[in-house]
N, C-alpha and C. Protein backbone atom coordinates (compact mmCIF):
# COMPACT_ATOMS: atom_id res chain seq x y z
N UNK A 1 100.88 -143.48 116.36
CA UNK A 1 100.12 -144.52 115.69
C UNK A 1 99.12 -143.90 114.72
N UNK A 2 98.42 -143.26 115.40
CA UNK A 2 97.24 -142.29 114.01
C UNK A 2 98.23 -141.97 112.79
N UNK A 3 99.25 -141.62 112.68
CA UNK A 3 99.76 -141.01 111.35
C UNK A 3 100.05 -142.51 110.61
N UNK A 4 100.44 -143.30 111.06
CA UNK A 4 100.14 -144.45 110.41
C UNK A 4 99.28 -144.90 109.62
N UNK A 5 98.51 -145.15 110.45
CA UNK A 5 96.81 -145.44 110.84
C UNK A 5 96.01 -144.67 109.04
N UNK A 6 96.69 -143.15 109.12
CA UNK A 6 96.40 -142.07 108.25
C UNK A 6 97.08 -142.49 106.77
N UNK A 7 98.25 -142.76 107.34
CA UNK A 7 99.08 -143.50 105.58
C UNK A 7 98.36 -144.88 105.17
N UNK A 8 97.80 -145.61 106.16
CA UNK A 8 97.71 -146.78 105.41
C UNK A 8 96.28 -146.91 105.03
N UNK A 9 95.11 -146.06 105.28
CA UNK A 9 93.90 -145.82 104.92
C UNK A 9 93.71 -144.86 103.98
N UNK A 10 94.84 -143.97 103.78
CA UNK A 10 94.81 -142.97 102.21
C UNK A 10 94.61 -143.45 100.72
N UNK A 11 93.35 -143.19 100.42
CA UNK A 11 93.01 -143.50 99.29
C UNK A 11 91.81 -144.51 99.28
N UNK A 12 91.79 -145.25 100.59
CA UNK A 12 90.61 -146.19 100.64
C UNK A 12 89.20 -145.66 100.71
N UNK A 13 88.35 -145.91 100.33
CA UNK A 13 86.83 -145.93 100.45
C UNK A 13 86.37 -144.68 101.92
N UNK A 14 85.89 -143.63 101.79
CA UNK A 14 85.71 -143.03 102.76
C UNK A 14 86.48 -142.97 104.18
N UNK A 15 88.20 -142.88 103.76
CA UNK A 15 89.30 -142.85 104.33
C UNK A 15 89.21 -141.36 105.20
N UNK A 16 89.21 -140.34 104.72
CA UNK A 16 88.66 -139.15 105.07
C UNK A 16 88.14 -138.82 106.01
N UNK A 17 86.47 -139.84 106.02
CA UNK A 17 85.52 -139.52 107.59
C UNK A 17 86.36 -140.60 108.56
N UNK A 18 86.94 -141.75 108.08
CA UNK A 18 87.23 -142.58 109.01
C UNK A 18 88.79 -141.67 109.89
N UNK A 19 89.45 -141.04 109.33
CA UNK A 19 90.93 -140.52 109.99
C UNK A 19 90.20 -139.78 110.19
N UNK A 20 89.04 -138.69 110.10
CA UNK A 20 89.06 -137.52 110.89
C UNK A 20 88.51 -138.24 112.32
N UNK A 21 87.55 -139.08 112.31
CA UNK A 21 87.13 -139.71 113.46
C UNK A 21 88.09 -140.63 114.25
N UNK A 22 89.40 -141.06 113.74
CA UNK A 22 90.54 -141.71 114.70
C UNK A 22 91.19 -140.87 115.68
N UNK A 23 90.94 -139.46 114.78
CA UNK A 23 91.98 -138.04 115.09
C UNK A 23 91.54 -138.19 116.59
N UNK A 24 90.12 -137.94 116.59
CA UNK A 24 89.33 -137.65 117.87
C UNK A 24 89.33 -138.71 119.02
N UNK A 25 89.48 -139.48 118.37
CA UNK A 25 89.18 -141.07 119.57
C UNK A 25 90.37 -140.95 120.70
N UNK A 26 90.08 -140.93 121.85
CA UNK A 26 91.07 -140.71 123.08
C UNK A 26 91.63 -142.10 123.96
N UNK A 27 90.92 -143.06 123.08
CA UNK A 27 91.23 -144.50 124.37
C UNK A 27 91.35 -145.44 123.26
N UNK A 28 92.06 -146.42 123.71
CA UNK A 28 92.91 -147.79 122.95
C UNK A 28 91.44 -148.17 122.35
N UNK A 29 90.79 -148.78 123.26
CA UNK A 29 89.52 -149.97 122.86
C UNK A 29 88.60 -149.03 122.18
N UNK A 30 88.52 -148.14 121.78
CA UNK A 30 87.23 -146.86 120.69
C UNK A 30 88.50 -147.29 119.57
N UNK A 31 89.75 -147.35 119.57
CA UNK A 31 90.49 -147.20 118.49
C UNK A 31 90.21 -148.50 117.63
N UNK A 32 90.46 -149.59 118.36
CA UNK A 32 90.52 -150.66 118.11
C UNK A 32 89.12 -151.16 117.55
N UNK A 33 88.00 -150.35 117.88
CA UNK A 33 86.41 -151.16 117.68
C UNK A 33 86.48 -150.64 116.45
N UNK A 34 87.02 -149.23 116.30
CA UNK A 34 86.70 -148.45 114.92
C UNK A 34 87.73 -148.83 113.83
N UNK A 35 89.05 -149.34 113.70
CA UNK A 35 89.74 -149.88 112.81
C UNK A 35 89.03 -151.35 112.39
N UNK A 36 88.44 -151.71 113.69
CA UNK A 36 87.60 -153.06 113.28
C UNK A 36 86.58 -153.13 112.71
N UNK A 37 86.06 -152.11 112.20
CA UNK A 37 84.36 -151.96 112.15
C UNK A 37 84.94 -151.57 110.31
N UNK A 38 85.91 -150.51 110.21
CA UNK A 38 86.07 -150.02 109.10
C UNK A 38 86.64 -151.23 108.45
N UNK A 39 87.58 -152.12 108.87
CA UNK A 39 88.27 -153.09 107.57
C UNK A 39 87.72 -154.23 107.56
N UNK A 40 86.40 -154.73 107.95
CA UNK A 40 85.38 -155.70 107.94
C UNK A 40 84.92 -155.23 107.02
């Protein structure tokens, strides 16, 4: 899912800090707060 996650945020607005910080995230619900937080 992250390499996804990585294609479909390439090129967006501080895409960069947001995939290096998905890289790291180890549990569903941190994944989910932080895809939510970024496309709000």
């Amino acid at each position: 899912m992250r390499k996804h996650i990585s294609y479909y945020t390439k090129g967006m607005e501080n895409s960069s800090v947001v995939r290096n910080y998905i890289n790291s995230i180890t549990n569903k619900d941190e994944l989910i707060k932080a895809l939510t937080e970024y496309f709000n």
